[in-house]
PDB file of N, CA and C in Angstrom:
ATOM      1  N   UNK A   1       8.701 -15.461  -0.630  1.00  0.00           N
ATOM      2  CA  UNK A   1       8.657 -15.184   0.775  1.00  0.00           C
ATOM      3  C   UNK A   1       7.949 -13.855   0.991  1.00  0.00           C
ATOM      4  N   UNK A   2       7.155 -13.738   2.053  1.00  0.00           N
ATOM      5  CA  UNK A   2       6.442 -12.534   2.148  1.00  0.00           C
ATOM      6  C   UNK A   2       7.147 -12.382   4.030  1.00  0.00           C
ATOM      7  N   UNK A   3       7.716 -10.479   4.046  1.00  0.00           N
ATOM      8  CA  UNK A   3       7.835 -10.222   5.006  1.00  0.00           C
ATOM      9  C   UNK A   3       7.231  -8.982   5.063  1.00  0.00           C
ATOM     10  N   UNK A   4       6.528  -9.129   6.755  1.00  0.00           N
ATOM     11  CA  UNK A   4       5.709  -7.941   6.884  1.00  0.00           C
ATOM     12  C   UNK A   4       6.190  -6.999   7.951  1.00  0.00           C
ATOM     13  N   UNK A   5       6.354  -6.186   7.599  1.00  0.00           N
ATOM     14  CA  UNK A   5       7.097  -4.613   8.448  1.00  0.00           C
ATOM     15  C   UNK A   5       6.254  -4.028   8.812  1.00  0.00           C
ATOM     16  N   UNK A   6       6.311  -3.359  10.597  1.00  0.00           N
ATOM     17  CA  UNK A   6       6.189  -1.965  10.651  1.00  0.00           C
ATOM     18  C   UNK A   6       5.283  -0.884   9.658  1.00  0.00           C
ATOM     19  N   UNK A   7       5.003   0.157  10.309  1.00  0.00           N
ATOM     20  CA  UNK A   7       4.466   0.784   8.798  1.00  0.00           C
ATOM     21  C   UNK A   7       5.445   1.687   8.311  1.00  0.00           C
ATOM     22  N   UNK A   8       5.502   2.014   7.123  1.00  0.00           N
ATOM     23  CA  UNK A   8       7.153   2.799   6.345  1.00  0.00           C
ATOM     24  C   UNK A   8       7.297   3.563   6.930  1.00  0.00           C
ATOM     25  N   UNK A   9       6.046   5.275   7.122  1.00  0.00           N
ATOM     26  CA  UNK A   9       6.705   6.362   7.886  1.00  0.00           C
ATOM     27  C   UNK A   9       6.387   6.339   9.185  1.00  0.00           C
ATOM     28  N   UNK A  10       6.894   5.042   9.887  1.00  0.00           N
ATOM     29  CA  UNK A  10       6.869   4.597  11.316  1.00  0.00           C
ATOM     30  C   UNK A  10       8.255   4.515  11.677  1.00  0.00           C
ATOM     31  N   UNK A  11       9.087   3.670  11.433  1.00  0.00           N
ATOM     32  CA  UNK A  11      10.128   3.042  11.443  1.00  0.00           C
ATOM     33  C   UNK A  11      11.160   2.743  10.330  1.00  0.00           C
ATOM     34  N   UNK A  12      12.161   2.182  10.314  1.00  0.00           N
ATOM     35  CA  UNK A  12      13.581   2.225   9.248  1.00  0.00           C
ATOM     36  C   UNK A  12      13.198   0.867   8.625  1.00  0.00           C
ATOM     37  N   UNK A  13      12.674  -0.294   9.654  1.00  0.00           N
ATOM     38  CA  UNK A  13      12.761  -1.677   9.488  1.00  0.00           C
ATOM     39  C   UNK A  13      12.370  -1.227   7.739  1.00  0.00           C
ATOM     40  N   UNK A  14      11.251  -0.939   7.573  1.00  0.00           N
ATOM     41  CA  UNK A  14       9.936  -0.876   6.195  1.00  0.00           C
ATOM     42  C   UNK A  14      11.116  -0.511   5.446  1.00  0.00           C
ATOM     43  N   UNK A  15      11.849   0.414   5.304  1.00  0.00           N
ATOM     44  CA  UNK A  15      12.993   1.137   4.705  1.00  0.00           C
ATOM     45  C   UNK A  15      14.222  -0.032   4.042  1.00  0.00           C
ATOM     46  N   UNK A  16      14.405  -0.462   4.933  1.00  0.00           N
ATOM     47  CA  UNK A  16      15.335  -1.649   5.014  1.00  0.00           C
ATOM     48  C   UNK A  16      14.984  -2.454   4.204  1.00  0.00           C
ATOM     49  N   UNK A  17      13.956  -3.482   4.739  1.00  0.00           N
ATOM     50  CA  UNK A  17      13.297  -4.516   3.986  1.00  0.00           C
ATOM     51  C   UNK A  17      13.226  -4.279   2.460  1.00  0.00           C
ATOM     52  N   UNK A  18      12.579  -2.694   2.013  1.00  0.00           N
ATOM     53  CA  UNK A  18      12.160  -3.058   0.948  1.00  0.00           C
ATOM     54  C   UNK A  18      13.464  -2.205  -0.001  1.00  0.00           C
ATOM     55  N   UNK A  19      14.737  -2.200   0.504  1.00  0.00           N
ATOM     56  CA  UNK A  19      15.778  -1.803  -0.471  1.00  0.00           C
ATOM     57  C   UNK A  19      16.267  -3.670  -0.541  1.00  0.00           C
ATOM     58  N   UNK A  20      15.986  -4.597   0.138  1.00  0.00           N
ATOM     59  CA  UNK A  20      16.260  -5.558  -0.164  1.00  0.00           C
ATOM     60  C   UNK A  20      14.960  -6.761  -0.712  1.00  0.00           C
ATOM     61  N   UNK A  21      14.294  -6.251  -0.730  1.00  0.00           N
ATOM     62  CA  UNK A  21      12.532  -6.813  -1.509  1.00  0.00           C
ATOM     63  C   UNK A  21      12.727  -7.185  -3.203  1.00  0.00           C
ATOM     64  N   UNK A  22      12.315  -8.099  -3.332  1.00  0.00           N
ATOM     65  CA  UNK A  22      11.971  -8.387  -4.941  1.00  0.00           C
ATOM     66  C   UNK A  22      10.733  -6.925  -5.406  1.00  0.00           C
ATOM     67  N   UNK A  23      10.165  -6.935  -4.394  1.00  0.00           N
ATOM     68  CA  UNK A  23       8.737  -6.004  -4.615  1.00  0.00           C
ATOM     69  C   UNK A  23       7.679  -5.522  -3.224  1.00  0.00           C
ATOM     70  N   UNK A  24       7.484  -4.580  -3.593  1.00  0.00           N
ATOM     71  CA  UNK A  24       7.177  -4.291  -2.149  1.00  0.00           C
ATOM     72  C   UNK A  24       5.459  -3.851  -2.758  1.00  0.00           C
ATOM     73  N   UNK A  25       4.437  -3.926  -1.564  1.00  0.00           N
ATOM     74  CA  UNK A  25       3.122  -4.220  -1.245  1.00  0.00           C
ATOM     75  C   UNK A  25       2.569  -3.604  -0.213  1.00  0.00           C
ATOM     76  N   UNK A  26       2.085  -2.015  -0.705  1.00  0.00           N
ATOM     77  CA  UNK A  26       1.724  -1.410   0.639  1.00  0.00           C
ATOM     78  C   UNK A  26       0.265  -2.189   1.296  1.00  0.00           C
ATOM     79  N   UNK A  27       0.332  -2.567   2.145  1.00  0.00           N
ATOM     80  CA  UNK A  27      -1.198  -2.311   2.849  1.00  0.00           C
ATOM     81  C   UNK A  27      -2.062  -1.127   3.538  1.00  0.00           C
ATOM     82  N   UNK A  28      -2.533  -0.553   2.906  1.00  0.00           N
ATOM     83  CA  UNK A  28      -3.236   0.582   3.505  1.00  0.00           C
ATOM     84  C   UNK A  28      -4.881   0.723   4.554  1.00  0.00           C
ATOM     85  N   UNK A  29      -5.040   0.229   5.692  1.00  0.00           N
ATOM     86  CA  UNK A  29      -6.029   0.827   6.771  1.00  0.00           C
ATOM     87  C   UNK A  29      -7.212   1.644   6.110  1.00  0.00           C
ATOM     88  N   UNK A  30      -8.145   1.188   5.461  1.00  0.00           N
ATOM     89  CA  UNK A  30      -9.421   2.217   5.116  1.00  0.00           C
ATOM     90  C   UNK A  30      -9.785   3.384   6.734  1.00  0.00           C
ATOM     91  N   UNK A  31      -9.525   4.408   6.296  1.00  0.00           N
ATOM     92  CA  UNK A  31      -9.648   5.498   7.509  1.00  0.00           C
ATOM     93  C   UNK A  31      -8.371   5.402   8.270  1.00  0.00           C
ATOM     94  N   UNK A  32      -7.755   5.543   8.256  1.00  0.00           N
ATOM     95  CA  UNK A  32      -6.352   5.496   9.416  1.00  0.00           C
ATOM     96  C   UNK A  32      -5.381   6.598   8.703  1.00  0.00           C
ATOM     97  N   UNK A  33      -5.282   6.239   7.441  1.00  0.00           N
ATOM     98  CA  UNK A  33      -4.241   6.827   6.692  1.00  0.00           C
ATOM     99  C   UNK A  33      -4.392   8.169   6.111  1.00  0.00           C
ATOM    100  N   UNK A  34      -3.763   9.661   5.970  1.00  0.00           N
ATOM    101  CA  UNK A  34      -4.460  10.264   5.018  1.00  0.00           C
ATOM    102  C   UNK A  34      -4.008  10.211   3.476  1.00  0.00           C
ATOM    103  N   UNK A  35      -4.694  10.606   2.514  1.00  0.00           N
ATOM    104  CA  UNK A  35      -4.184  10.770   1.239  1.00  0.00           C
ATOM    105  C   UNK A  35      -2.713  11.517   1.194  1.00  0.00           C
ATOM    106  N   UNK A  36      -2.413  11.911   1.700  1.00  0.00           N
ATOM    107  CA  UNK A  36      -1.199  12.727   1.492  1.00  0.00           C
ATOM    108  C   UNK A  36       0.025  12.013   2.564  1.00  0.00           C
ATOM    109  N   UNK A  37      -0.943  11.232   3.683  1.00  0.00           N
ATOM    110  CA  UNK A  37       0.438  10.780   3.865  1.00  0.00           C
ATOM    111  C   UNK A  37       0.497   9.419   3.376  1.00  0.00           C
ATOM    112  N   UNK A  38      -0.205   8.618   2.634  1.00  0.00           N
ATOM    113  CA  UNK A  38      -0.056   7.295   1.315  1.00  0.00           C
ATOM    114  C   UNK A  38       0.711   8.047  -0.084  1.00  0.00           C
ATOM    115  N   UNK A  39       0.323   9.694   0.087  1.00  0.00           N
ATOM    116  CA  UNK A  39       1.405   9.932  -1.305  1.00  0.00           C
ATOM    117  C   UNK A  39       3.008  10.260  -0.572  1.00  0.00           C
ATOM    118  N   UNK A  40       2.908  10.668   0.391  1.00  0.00           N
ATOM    119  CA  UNK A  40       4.727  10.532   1.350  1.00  0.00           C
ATOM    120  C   UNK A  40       5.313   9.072   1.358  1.00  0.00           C
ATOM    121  N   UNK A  41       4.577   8.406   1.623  1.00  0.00           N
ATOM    122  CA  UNK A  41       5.300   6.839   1.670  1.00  0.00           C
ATOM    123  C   UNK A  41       5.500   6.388   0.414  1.00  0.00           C
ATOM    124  N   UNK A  42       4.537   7.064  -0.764  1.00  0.00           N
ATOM    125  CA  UNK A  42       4.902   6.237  -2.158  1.00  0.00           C
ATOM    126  C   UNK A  42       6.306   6.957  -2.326  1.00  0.00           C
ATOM    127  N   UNK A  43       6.028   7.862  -2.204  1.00  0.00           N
ATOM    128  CA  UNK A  43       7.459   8.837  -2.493  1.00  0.00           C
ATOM    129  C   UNK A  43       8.673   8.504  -2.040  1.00  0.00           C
ATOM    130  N   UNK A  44       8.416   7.899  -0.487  1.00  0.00           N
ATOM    131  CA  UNK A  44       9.706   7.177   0.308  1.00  0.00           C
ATOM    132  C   UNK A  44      10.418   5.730  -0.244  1.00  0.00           C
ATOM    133  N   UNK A  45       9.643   4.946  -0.973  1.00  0.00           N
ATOM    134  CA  UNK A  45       9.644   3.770  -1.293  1.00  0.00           C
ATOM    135  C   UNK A  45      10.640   3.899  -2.312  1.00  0.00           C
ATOM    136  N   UNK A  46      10.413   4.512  -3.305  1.00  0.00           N
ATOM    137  CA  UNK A  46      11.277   4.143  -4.414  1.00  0.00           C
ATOM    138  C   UNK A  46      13.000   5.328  -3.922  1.00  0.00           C
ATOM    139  N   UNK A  47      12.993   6.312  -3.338  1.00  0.00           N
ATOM    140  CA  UNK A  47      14.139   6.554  -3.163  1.00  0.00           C
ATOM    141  C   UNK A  47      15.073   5.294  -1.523  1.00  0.00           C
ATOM    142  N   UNK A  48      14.332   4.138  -1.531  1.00  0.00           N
ATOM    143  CA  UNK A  48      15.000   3.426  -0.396  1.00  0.00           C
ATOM    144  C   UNK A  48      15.083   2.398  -1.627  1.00  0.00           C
ATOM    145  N   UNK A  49      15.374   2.242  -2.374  1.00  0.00           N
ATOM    146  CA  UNK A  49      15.390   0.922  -3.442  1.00  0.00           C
ATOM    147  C   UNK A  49      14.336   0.479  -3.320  1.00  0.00           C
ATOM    148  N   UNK A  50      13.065   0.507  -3.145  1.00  0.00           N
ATOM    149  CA  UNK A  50      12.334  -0.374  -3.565  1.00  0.00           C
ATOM    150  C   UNK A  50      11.058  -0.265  -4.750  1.00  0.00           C
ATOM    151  N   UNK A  51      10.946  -1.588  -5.053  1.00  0.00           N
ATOM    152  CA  UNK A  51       9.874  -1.411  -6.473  1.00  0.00           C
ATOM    153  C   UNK A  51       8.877  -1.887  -5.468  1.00  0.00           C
ATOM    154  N   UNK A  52       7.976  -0.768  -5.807  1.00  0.00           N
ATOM    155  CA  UNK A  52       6.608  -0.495  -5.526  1.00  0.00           C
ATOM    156  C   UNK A  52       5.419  -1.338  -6.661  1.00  0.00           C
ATOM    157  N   UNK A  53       4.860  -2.172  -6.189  1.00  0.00           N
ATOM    158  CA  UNK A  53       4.041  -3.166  -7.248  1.00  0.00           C
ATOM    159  C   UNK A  53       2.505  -2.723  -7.245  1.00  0.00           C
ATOM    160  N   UNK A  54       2.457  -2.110  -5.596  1.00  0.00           N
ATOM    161  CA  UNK A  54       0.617  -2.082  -5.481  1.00  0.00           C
ATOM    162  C   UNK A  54       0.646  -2.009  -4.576  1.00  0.00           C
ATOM    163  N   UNK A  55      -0.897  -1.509  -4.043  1.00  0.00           N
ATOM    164  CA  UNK A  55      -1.497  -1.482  -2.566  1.00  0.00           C
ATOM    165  C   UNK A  55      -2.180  -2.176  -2.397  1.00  0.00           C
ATOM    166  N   UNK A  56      -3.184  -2.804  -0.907  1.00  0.00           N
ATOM    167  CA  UNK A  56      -4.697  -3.099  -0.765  1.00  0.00           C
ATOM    168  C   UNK A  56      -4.923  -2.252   0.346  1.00  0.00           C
ATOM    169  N   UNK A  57      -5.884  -2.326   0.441  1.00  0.00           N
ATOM    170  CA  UNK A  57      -6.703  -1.579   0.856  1.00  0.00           C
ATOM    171  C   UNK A  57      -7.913  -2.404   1.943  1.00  0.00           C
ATOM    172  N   UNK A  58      -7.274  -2.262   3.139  1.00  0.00           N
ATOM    173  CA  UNK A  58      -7.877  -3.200   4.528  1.00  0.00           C
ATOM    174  C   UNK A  58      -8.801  -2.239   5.188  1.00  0.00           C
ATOM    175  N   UNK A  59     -10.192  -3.415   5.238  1.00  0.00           N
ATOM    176  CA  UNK A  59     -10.849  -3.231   6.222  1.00  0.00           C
ATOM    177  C   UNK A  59     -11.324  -1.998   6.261  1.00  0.00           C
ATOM    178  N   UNK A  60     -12.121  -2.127   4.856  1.00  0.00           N
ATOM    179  CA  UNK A  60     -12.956  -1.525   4.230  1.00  0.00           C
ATOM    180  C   UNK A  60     -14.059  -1.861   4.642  1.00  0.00           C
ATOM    181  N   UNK A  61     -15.293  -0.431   5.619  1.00  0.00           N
ATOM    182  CA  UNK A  61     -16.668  -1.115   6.241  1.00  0.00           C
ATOM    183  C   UNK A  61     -17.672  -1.294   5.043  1.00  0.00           C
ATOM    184  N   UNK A  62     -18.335  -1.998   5.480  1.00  0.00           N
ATOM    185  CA  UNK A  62     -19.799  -2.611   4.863  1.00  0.00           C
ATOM    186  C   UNK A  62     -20.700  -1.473   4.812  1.00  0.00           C
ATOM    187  N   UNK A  63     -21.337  -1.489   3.988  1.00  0.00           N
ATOM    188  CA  UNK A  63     -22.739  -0.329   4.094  1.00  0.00           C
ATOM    189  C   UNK A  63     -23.861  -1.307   4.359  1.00  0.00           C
ATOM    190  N   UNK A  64     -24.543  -0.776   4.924  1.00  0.00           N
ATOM    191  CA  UNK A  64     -25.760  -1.664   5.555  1.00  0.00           C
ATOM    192  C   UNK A  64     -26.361  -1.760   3.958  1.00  0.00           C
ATOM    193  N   UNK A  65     -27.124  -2.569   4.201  1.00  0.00           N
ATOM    194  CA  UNK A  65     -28.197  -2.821   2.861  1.00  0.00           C
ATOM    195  C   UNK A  65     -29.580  -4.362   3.204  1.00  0.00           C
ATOM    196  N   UNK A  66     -30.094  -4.360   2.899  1.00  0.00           N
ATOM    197  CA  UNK A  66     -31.240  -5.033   2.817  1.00  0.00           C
ATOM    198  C   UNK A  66     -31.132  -6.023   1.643  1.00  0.00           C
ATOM    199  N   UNK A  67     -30.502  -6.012   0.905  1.00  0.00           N
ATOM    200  CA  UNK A  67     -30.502  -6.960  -0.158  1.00  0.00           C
ATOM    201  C   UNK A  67     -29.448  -7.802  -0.207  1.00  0.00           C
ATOM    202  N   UNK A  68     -29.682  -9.200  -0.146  1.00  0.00           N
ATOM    203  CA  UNK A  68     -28.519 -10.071   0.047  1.00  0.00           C
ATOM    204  C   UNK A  68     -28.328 -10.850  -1.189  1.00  0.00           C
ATOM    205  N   UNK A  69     -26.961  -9.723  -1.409  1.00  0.00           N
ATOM    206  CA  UNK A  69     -26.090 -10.151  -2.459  1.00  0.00           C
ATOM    207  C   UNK A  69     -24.644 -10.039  -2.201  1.00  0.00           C
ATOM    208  N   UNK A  70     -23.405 -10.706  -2.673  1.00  0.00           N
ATOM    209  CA  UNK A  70     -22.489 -10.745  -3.126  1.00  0.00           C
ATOM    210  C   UNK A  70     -21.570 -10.193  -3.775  1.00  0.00           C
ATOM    211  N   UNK A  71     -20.269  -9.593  -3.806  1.00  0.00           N
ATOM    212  CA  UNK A  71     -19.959  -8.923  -4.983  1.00  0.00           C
ATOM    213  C   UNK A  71     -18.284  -8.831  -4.349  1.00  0.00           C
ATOM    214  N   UNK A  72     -17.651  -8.622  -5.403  1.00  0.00           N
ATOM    215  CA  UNK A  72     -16.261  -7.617  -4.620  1.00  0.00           C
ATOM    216  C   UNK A  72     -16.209  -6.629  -5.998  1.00  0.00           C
ATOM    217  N   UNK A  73     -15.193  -5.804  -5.788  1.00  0.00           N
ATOM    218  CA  UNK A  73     -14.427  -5.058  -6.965  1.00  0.00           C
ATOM    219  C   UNK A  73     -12.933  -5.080  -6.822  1.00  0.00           C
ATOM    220  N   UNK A  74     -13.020  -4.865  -8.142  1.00  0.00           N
ATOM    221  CA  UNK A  74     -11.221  -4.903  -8.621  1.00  0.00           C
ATOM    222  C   UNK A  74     -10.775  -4.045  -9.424  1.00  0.00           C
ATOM    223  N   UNK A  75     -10.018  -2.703  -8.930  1.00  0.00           N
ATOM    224  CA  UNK A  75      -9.151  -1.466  -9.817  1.00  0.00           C
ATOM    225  C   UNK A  75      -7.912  -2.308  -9.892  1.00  0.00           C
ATOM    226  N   UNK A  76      -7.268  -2.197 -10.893  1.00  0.00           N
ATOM    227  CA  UNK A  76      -5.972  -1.689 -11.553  1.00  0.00           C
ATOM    228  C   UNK A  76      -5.789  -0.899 -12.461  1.00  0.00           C
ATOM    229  N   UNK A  77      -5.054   0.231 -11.651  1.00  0.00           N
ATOM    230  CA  UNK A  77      -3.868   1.210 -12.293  1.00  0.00           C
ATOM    231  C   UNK A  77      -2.639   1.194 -12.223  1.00  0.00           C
ATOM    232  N   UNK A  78      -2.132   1.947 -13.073  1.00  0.00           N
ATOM    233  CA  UNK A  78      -0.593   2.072 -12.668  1.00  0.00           C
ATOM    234  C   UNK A  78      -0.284   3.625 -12.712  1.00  0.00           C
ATOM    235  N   UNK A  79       0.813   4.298 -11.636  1.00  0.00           N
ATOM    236  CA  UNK A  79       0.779   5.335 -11.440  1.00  0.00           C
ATOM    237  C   UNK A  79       2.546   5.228 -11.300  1.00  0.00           C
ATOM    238  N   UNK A  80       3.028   4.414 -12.155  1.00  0.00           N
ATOM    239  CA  UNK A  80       4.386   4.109 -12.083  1.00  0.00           C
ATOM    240  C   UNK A  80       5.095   5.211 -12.749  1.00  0.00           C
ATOM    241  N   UNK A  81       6.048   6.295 -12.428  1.00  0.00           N
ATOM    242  CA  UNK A  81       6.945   7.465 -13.300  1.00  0.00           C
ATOM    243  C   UNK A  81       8.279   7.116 -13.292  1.00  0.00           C
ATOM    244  N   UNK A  82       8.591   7.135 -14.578  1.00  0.00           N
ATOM    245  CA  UNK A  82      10.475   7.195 -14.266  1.00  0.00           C
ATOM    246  C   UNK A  82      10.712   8.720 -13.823  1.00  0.00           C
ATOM    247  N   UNK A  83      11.847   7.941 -12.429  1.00  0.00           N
ATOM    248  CA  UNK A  83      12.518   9.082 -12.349  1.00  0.00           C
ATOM    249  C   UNK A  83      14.253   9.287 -12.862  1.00  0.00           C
ATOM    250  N   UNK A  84      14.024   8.944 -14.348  1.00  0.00           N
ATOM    251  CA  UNK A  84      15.478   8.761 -14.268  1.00  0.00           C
ATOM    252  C   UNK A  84      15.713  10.638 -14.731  1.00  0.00           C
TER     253      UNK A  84
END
């Protein structure tokens, strides 16, 4: 089941949901968000119970170009720390 909340440092709902989540899935706004406040919400996530799996990353603009081609890309990292 996928449920979609609010954004975390908006509201409690995000809070809620993901102390009861198998796994939680930020979506992050290309330009909306700053770096520091995507590192406040990672930070919020795991002290509300939740396991943090990954982000994407929406609505990301196009660069103009002249050449018609195809492509996507794909990072994975993990930036997972115990805090025990």
């Amino acid at each position: 089941m996928l449920v979609d909340t609010p954004p975390f440092p908006v509201v409690t709902d995000a809070t809620i949901v993901a102390s009861y989540a198998g796994s939680t899935v930020l979506v992050l706004r290309s330009g909306i968000q700053t770096e520091e406040e995507n590192e406040e919400t990672v930070k919020k996530v795991q002290p509300a119970g939740g396991r943090l799996v990954g982000s994407v990353f929406n609505a990301i603009p196009r660069r103009r170009s002249n050449k018609r081609s195809y492509g996507y890309a794909v990072v994975f990292t993990s930036t997972f720390k115990s805090v025990n």
